[in-house]
N, C-alpha and C. Protein backbone atom coordinates (compact mmCIF):
# COMPACT_ATOMS: atom_id res chain seq x y z
N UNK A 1 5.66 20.61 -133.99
CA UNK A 1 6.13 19.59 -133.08
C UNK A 1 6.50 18.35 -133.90
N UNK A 2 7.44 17.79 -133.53
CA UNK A 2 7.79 16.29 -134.16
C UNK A 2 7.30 14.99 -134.02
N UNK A 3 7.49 14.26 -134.27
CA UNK A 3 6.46 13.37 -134.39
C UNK A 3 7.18 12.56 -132.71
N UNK A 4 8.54 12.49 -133.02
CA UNK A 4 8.73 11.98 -130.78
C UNK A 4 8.64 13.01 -130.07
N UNK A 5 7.82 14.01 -129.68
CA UNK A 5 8.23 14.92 -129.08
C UNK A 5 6.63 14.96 -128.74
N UNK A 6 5.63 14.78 -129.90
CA UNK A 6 4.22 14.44 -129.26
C UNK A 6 3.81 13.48 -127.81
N UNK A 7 3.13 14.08 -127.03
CA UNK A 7 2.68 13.12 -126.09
C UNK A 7 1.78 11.65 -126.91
N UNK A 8 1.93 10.83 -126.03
CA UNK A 8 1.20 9.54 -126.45
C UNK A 8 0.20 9.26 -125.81
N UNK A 9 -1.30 8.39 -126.60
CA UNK A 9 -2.14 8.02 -125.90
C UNK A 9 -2.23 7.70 -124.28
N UNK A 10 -3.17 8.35 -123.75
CA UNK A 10 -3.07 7.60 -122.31
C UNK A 10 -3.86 6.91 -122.12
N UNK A 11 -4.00 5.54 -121.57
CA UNK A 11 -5.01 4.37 -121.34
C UNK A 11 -5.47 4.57 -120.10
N UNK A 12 -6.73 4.96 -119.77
CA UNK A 12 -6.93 5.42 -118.07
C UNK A 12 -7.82 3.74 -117.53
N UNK A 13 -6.90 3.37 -116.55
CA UNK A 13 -7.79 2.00 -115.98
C UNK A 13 -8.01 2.24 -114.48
N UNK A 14 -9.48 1.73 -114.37
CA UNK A 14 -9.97 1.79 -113.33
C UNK A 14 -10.58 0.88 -112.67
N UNK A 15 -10.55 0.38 -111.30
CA UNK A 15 -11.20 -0.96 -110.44
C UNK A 15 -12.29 -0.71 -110.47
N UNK A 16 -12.42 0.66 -110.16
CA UNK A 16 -14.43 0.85 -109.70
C UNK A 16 -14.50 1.36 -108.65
N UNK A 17 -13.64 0.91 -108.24
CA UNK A 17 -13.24 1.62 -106.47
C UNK A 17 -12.58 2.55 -106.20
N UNK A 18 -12.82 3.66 -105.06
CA UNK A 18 -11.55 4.91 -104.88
C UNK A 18 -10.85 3.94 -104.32
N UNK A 19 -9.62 4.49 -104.73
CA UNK A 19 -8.39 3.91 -103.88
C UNK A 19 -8.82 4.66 -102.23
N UNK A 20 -7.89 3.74 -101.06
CA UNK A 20 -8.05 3.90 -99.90
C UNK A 20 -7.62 4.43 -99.20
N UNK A 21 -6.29 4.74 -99.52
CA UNK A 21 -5.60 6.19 -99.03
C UNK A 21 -5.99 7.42 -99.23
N UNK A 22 -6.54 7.47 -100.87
CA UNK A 22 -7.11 9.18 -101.08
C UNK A 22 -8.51 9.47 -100.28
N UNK A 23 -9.13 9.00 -99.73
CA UNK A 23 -10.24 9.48 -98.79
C UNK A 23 -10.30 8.50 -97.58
N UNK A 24 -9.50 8.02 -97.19
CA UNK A 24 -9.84 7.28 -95.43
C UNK A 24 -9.87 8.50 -94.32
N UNK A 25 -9.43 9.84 -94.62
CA UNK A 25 -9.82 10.46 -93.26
C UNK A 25 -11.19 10.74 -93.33
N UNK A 26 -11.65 11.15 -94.86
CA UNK A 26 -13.54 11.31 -94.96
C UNK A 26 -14.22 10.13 -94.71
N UNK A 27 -14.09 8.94 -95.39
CA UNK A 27 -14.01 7.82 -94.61
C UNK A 27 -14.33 7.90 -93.33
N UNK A 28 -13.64 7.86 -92.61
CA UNK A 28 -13.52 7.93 -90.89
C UNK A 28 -14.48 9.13 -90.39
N UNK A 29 -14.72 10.52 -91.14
CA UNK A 29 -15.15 11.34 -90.29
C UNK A 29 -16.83 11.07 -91.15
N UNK A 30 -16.88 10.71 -92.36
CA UNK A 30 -18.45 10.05 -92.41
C UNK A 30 -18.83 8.98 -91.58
N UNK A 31 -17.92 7.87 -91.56
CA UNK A 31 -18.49 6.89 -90.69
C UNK A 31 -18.71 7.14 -89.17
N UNK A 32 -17.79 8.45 -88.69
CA UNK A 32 -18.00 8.52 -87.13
C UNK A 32 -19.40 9.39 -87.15
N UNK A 33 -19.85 10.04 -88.15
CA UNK A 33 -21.20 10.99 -88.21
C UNK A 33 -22.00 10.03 -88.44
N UNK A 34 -22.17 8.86 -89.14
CA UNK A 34 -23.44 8.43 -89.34
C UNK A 34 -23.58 7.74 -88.34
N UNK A 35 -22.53 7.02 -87.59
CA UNK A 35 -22.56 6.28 -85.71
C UNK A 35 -23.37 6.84 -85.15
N UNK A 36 -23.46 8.28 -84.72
CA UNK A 36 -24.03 8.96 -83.99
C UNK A 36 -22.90 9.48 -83.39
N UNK A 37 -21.30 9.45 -83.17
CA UNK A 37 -20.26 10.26 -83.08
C UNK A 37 -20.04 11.54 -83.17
N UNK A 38 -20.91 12.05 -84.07
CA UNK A 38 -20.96 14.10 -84.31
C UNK A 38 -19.59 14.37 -84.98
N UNK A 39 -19.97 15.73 -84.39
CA UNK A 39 -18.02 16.47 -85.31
C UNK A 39 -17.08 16.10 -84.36
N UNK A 40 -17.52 15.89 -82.70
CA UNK A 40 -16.29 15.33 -81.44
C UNK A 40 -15.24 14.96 -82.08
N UNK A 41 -16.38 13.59 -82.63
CA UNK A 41 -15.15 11.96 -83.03
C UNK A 41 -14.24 12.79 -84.53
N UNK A 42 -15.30 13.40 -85.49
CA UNK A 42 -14.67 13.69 -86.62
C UNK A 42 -13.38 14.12 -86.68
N UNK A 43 -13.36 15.25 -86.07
CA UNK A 43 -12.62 16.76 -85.54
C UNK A 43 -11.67 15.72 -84.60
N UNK A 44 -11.27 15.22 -84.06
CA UNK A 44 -10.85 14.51 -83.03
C UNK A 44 -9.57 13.54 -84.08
N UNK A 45 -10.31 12.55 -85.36
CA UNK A 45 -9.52 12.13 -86.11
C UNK A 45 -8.64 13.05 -87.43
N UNK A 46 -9.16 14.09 -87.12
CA UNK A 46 -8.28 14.67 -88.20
C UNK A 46 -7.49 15.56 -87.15
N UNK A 47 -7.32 15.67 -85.96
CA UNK A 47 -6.46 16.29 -85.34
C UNK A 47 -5.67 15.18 -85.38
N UNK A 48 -5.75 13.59 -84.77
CA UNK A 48 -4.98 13.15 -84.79
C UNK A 48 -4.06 12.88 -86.26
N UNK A 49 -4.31 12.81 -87.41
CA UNK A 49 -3.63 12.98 -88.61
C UNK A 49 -3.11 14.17 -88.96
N UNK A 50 -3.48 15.29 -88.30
CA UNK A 50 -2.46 16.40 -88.45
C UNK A 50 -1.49 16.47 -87.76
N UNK A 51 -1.46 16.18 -86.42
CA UNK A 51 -1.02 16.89 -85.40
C UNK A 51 0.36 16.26 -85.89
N UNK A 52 0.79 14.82 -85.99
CA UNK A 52 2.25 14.96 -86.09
C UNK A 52 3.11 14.89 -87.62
N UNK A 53 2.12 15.66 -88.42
CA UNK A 53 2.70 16.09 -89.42
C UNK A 53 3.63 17.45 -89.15
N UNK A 54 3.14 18.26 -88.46
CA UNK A 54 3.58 19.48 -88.41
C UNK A 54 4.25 19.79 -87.47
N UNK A 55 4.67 18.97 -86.51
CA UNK A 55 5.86 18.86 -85.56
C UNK A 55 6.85 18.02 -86.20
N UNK A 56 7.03 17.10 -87.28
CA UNK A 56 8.01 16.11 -87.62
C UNK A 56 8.58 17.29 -88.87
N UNK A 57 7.80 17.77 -89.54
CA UNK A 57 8.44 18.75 -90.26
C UNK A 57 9.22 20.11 -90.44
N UNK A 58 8.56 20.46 -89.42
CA UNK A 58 9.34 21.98 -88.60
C UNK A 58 10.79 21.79 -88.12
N UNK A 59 11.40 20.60 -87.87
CA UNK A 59 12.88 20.40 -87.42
C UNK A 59 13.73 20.47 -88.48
N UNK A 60 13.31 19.52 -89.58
CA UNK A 60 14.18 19.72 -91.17
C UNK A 60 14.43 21.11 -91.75
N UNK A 61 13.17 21.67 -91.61
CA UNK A 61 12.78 23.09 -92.61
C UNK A 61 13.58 23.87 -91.37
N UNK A 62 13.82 24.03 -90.06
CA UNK A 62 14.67 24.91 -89.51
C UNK A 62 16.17 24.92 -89.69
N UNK A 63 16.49 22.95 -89.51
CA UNK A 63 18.11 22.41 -90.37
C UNK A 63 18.35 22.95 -91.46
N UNK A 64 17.93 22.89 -92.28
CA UNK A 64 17.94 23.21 -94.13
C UNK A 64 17.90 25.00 -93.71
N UNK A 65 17.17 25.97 -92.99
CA UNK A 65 17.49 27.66 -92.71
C UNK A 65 18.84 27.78 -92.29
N UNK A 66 18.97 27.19 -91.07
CA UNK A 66 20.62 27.11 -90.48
C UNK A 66 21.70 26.69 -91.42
N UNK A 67 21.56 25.94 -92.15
CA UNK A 67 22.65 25.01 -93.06
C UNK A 67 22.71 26.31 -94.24
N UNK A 68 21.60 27.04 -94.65
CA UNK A 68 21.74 28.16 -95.32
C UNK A 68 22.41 29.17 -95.24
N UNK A 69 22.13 29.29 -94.16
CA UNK A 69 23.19 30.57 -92.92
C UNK A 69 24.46 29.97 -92.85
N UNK A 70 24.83 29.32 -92.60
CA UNK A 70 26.22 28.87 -92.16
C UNK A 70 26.64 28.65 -93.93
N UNK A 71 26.04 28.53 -94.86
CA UNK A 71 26.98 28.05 -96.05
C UNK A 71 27.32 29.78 -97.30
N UNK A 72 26.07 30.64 -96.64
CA UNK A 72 26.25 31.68 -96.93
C UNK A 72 27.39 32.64 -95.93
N UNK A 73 27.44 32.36 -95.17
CA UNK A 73 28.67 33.12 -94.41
C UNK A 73 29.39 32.92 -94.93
N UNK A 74 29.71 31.21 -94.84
CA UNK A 74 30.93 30.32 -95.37
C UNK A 74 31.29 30.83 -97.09
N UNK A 75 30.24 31.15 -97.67
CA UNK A 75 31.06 32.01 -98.99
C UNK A 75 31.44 33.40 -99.00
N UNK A 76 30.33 34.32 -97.90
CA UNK A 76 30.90 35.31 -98.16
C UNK A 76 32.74 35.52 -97.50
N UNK A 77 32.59 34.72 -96.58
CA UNK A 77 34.11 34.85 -95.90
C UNK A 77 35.15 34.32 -96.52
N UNK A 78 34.77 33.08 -97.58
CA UNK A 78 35.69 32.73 -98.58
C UNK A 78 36.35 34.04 -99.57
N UNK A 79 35.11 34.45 -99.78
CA UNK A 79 35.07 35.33 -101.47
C UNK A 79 35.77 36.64 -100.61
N UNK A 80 35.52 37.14 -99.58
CA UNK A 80 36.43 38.33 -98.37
C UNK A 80 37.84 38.26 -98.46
N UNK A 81 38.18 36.64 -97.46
CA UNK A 81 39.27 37.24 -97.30
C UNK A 81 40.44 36.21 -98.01
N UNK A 82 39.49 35.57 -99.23
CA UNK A 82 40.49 34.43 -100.27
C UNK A 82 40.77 35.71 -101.42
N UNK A 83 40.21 36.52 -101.63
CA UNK A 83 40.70 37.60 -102.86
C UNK A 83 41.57 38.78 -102.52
């Protein structure tokens, strides 16, 4: 390997703190268990953080299948009846 082609030192810095995005749903479902909340409240907030992930995504990923279909026709009918 060459001498630019080596990776370079990495300096790892840290607050001390997890960041707050990578665990606020455990977050939320420890703090609703130690309330006295149970799995109800837990189970309850991670439905609500799923639930409209997986309806907002299913419309694109069906656009992007269709747009596949229609661009694969669209060549085979080129490459048919353009030769």
């Amino acid at each position: 390997m060459s001498r630019d082609q080596r990776p370079g030192k990495i300096k790892i810095v840290s607050s001390g703190s997890p960041s707050p995005g990578a665990g606020s749903a455990v977050a939320v479902a420890n703090g609703a268990q130690q309330a006295g909340g149970g799995a109800d409240a837990a189970s309850g907030a991670a439905a609500a953080d799923t639930a409209p992930a997986t309806g907002s995504f299913l419309i694109p990923a069906i656009l992007f299948l269709v747009g596949c279909l229609v661009g694969g026709a669209g060549l085979v009918a080129l490459l048919r009846f353009a030769g």
